[in-house]
Structure formats: C-alpha cells, structure tokens
PDB file of N, CA and C in Angstrom:
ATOM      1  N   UNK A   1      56.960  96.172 118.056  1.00  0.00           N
ATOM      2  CA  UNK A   1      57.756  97.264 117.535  1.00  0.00           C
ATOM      3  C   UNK A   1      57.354  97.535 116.088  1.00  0.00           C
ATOM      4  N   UNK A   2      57.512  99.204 115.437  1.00  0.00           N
ATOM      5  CA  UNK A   2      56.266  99.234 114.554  1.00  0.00           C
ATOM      6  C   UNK A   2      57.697  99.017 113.627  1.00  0.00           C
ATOM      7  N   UNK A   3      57.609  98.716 112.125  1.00  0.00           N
ATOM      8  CA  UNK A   3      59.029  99.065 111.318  1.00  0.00           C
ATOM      9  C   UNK A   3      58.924 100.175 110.905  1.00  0.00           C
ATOM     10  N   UNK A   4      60.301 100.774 110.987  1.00  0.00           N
ATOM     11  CA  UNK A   4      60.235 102.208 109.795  1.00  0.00           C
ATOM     12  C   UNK A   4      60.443 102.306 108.146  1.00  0.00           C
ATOM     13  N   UNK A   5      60.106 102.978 108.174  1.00  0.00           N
ATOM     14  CA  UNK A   5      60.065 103.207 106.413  1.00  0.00           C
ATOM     15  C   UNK A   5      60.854 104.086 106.367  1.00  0.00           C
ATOM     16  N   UNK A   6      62.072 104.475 105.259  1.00  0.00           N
ATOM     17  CA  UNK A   6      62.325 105.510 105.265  1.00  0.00           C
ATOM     18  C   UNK A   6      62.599 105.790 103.573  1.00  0.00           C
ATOM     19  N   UNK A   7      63.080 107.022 102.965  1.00  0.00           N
ATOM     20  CA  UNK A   7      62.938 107.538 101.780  1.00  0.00           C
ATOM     21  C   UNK A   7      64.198 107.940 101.616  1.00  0.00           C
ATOM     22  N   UNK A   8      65.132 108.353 100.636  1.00  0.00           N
ATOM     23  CA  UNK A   8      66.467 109.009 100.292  1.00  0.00           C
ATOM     24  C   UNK A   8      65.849 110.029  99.074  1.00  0.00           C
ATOM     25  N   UNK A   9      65.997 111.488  99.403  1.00  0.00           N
ATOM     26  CA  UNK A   9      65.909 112.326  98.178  1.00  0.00           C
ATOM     27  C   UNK A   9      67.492 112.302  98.219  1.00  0.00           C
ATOM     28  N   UNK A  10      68.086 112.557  96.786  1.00  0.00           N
ATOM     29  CA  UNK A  10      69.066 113.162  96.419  1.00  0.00           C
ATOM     30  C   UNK A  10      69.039 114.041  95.397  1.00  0.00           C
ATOM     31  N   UNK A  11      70.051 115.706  95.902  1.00  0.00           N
ATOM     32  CA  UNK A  11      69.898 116.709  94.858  1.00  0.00           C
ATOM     33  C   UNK A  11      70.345 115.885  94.026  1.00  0.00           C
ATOM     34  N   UNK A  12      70.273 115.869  92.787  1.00  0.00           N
ATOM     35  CA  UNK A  12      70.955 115.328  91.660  1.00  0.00           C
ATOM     36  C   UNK A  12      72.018 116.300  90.964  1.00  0.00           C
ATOM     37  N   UNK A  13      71.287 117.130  91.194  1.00  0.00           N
ATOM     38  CA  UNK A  13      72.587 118.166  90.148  1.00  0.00           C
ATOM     39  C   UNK A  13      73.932 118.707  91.469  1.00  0.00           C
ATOM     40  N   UNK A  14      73.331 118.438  92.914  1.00  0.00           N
ATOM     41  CA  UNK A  14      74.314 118.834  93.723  1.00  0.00           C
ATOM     42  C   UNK A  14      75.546 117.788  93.969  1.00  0.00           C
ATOM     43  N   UNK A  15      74.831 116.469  93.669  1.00  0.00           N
ATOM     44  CA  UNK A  15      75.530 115.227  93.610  1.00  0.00           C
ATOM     45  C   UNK A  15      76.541 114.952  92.866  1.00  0.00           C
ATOM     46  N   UNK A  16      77.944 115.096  93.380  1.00  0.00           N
ATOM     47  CA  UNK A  16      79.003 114.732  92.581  1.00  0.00           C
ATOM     48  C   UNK A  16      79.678 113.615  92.249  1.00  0.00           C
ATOM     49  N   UNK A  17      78.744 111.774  92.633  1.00  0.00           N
ATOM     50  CA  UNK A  17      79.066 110.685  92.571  1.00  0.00           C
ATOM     51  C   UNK A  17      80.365 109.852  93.399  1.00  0.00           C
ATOM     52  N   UNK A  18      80.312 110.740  94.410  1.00  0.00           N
ATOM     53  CA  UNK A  18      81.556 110.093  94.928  1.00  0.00           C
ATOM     54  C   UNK A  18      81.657 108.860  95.650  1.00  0.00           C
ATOM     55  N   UNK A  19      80.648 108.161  96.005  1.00  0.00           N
ATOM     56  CA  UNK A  19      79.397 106.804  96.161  1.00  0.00           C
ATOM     57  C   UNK A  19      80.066 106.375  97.605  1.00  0.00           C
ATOM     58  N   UNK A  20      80.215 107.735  98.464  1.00  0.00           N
ATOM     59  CA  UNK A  20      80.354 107.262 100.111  1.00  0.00           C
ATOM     60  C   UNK A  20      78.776 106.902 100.649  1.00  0.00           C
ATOM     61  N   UNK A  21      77.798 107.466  99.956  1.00  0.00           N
ATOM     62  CA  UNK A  21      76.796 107.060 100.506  1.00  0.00           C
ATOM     63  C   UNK A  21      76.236 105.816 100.019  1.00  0.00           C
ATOM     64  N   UNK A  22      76.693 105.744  98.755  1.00  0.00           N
ATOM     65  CA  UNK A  22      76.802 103.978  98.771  1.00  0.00           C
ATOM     66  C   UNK A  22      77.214 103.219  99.465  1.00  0.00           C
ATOM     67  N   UNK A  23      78.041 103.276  99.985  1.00  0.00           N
ATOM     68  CA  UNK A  23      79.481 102.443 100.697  1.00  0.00           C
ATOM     69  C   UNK A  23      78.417 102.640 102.416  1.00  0.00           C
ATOM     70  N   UNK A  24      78.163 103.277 102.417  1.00  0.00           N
ATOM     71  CA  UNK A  24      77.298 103.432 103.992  1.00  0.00           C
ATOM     72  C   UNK A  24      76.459 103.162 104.286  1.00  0.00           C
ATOM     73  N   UNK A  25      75.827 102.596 103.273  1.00  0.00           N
ATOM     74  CA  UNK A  25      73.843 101.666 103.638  1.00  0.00           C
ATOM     75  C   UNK A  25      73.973 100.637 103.973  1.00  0.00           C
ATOM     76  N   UNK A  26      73.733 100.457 104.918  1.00  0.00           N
ATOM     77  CA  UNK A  26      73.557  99.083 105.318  1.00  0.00           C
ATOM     78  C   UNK A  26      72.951  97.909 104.796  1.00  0.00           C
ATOM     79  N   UNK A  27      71.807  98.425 103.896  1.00  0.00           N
ATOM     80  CA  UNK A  27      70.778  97.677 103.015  1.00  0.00           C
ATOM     81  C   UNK A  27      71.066  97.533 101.811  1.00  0.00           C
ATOM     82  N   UNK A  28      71.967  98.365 101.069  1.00  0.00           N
ATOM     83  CA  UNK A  28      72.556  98.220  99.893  1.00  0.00           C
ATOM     84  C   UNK A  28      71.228  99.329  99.164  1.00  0.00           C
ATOM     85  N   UNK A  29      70.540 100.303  99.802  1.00  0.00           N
ATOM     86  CA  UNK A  29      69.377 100.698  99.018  1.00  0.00           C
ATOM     87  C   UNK A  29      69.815 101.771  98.006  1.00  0.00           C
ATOM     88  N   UNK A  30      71.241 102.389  97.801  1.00  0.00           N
ATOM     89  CA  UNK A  30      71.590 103.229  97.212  1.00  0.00           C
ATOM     90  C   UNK A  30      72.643 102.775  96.212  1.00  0.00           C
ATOM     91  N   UNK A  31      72.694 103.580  94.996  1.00  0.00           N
ATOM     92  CA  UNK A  31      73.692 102.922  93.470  1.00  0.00           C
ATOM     93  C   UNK A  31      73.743 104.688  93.122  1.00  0.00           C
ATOM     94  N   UNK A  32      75.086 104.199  92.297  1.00  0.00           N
ATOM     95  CA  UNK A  32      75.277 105.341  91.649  1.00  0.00           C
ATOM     96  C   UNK A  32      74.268 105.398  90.279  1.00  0.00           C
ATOM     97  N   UNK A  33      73.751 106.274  89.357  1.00  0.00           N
ATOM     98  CA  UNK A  33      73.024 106.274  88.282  1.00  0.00           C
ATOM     99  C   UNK A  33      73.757 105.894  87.291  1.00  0.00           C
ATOM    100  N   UNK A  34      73.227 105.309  85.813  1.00  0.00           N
ATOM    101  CA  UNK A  34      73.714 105.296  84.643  1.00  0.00           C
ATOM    102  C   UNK A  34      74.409 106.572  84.003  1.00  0.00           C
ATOM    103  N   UNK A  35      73.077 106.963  84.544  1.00  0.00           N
ATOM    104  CA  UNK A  35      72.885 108.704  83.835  1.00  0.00           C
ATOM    105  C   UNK A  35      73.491 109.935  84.868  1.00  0.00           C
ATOM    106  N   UNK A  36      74.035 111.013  83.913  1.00  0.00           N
ATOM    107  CA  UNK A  36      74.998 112.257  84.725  1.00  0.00           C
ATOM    108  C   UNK A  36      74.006 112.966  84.435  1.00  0.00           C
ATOM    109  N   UNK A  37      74.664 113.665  85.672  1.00  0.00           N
ATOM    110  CA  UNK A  37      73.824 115.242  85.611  1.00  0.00           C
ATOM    111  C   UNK A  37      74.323 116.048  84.908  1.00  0.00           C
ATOM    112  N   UNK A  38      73.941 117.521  84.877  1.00  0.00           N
ATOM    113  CA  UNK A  38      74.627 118.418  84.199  1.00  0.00           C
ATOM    114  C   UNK A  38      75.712 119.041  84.274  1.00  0.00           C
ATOM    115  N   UNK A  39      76.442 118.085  85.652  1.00  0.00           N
ATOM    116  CA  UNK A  39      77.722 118.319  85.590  1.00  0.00           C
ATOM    117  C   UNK A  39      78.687 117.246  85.030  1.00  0.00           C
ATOM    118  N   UNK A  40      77.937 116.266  84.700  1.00  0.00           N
ATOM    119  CA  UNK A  40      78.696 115.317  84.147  1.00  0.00           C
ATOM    120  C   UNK A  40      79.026 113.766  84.905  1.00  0.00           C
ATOM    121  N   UNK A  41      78.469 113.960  86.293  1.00  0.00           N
ATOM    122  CA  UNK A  41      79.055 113.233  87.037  1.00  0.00           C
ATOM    123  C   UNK A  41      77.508 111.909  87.249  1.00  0.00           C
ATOM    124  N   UNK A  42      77.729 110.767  87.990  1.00  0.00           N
ATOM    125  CA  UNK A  42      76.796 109.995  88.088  1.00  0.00           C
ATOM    126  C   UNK A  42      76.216 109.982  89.639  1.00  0.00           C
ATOM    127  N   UNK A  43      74.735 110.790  89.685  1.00  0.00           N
ATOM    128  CA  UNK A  43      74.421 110.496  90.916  1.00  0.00           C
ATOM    129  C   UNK A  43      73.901 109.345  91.514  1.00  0.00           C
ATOM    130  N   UNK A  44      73.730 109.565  92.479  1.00  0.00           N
ATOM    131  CA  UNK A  44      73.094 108.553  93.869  1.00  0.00           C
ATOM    132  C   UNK A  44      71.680 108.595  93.575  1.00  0.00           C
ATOM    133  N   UNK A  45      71.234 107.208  93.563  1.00  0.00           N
ATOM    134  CA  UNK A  45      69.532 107.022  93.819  1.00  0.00           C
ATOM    135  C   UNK A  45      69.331 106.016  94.117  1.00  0.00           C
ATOM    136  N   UNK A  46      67.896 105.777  94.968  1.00  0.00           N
ATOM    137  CA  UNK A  46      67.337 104.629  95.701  1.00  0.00           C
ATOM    138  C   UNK A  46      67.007 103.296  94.253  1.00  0.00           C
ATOM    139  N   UNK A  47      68.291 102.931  94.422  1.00  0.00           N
ATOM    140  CA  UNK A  47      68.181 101.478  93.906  1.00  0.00           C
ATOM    141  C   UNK A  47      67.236 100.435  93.993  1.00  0.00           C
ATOM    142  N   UNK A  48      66.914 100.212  95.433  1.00  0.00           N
ATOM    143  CA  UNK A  48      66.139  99.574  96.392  1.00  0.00           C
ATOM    144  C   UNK A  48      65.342 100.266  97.325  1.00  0.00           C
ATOM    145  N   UNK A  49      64.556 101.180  97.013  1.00  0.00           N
ATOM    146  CA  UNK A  49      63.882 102.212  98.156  1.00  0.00           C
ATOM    147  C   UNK A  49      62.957 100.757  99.179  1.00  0.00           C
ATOM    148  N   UNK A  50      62.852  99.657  98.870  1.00  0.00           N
ATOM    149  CA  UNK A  50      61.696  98.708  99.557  1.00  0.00           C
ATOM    150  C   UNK A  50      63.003  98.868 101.150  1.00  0.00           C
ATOM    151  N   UNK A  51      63.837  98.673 100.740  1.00  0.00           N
ATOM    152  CA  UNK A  51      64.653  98.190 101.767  1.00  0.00           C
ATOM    153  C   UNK A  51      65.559  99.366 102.740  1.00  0.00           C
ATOM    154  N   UNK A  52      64.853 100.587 102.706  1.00  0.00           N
ATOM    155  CA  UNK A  52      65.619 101.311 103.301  1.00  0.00           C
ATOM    156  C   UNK A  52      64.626 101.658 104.839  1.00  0.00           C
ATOM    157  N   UNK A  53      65.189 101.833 105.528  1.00  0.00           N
ATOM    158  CA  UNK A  53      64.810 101.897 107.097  1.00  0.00           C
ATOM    159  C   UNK A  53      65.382 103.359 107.634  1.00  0.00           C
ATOM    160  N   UNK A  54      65.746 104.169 107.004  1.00  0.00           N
ATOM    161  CA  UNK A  54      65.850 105.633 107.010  1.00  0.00           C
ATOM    162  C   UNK A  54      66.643 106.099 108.229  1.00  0.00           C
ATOM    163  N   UNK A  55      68.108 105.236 108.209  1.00  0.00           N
ATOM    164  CA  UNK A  55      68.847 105.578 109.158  1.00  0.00           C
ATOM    165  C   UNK A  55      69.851 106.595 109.067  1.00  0.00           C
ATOM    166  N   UNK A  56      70.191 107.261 107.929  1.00  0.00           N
ATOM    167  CA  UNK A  56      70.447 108.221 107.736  1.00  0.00           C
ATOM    168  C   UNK A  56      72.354 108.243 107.293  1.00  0.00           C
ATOM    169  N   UNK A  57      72.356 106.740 107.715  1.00  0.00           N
ATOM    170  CA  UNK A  57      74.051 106.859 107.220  1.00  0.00           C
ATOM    171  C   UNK A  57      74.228 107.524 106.178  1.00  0.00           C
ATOM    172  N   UNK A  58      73.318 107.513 104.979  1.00  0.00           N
ATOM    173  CA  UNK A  58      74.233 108.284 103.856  1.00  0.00           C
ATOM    174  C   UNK A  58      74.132 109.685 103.902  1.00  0.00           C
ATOM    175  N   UNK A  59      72.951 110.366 104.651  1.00  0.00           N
ATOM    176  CA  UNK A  59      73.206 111.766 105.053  1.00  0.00           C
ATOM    177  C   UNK A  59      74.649 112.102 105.524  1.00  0.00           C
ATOM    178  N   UNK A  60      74.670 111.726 106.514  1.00  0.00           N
ATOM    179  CA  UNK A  60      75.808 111.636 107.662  1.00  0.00           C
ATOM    180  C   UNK A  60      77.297 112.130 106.835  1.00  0.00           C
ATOM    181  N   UNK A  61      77.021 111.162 106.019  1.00  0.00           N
ATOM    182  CA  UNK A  61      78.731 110.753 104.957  1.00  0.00           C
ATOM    183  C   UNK A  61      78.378 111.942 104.256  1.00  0.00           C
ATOM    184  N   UNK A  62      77.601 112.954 103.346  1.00  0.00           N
ATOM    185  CA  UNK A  62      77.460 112.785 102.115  1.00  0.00           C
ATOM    186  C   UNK A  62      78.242 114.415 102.620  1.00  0.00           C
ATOM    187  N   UNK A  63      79.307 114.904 101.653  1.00  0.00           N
ATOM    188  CA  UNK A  63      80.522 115.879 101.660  1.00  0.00           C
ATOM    189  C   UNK A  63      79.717 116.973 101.328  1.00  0.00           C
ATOM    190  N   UNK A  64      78.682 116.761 100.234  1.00  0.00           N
ATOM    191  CA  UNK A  64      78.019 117.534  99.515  1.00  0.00           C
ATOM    192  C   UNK A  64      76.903 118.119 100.186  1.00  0.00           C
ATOM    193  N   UNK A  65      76.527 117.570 101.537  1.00  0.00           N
ATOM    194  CA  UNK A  65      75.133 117.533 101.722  1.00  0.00           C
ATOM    195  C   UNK A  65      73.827 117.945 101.101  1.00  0.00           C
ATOM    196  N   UNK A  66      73.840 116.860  99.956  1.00  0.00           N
ATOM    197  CA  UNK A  66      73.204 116.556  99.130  1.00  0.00           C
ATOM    198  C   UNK A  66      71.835 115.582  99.514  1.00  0.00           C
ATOM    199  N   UNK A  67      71.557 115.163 100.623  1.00  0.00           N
ATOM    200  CA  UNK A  67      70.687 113.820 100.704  1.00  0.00           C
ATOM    201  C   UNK A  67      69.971 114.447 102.000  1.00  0.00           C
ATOM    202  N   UNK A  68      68.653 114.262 101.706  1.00  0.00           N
ATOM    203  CA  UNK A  68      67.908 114.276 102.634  1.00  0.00           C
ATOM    204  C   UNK A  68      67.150 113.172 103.010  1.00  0.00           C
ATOM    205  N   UNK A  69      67.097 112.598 104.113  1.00  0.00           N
ATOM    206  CA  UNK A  69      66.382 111.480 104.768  1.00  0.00           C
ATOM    207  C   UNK A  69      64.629 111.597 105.070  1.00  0.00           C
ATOM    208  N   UNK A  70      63.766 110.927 104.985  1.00  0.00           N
ATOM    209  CA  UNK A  70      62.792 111.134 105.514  1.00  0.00           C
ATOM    210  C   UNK A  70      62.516 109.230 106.409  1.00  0.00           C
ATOM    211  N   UNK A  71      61.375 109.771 107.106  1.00  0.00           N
ATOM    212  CA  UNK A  71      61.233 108.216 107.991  1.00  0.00           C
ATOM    213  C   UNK A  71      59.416 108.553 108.490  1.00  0.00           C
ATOM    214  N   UNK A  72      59.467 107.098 108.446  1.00  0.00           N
ATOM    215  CA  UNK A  72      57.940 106.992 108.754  1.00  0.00           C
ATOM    216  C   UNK A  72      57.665 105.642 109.746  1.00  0.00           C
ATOM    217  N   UNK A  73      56.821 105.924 110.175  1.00  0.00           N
ATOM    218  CA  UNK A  73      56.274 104.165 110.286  1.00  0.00           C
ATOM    219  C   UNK A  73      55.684 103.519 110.145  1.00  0.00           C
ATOM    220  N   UNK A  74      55.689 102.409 109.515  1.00  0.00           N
ATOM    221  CA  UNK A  74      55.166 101.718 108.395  1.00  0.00           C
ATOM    222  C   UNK A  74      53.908 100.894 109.229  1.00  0.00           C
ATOM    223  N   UNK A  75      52.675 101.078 108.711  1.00  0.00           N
ATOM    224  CA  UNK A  75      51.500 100.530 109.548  1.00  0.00           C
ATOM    225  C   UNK A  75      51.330  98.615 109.152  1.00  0.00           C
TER     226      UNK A  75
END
C-alpha cells in the first residue's frame, strides 16, 4: 500500500482562527499562527506538514471554507 502525502493551503486572510480545524487532525499537523491577518485574527497553518496524510478533516469542519486539501502518493 503506497502512503499518501497530503498538503493544507489555508486562505489566510479568509481565516478567522476559530481552530475547529485544529481540533480535527488527527496528526496534530495544524496550529493556529503567532501572527494575524489583516483582520486581526490568528490563522491556521501546517505546523507539521511531514505528518499530514490529506484526509481532509479540516476541510470538512472549516465554517469559512477556507482550506483546501491536496493529496498525493508518496513514492
């Protein structure tokens, strides 16, 4: 079985920090940022991108639909 790879973009400026897509990784690959956007708020980014398998829970959750998933498989 091959493993997948997968990627998390997040809009940043669409991102309003509400960290359900934190709360939904299974891998822990997502954190809220230090740093706000220009709305003030702290987005979502791949903390841990080694460890994400691109299952899409935090799409799923995200209110904003803000997050796009990508997936590969890793040779």
């Amino acid at each position: 079985m091959a493993k997948v790879k997968g990627a998390v973009v997040v809009d940043k400026e669409g991102c309003k920090g509400c960290s359900l897509c934190v709360e939904a990784c299974p891998h822990d690959v997502l954190a809220l940022h230090k740093e706000v956007n220009s709305k003030g708020y702290h987005y979502s980014y791949m903390e841990n991108p080694d460890a994400c398998i691109g299952c899409a829970n935090c799409g799923v959750v995200c209110p904003d639909t803000c997050i796009t998933i990508y997936r590969a498989k890793a040779s």
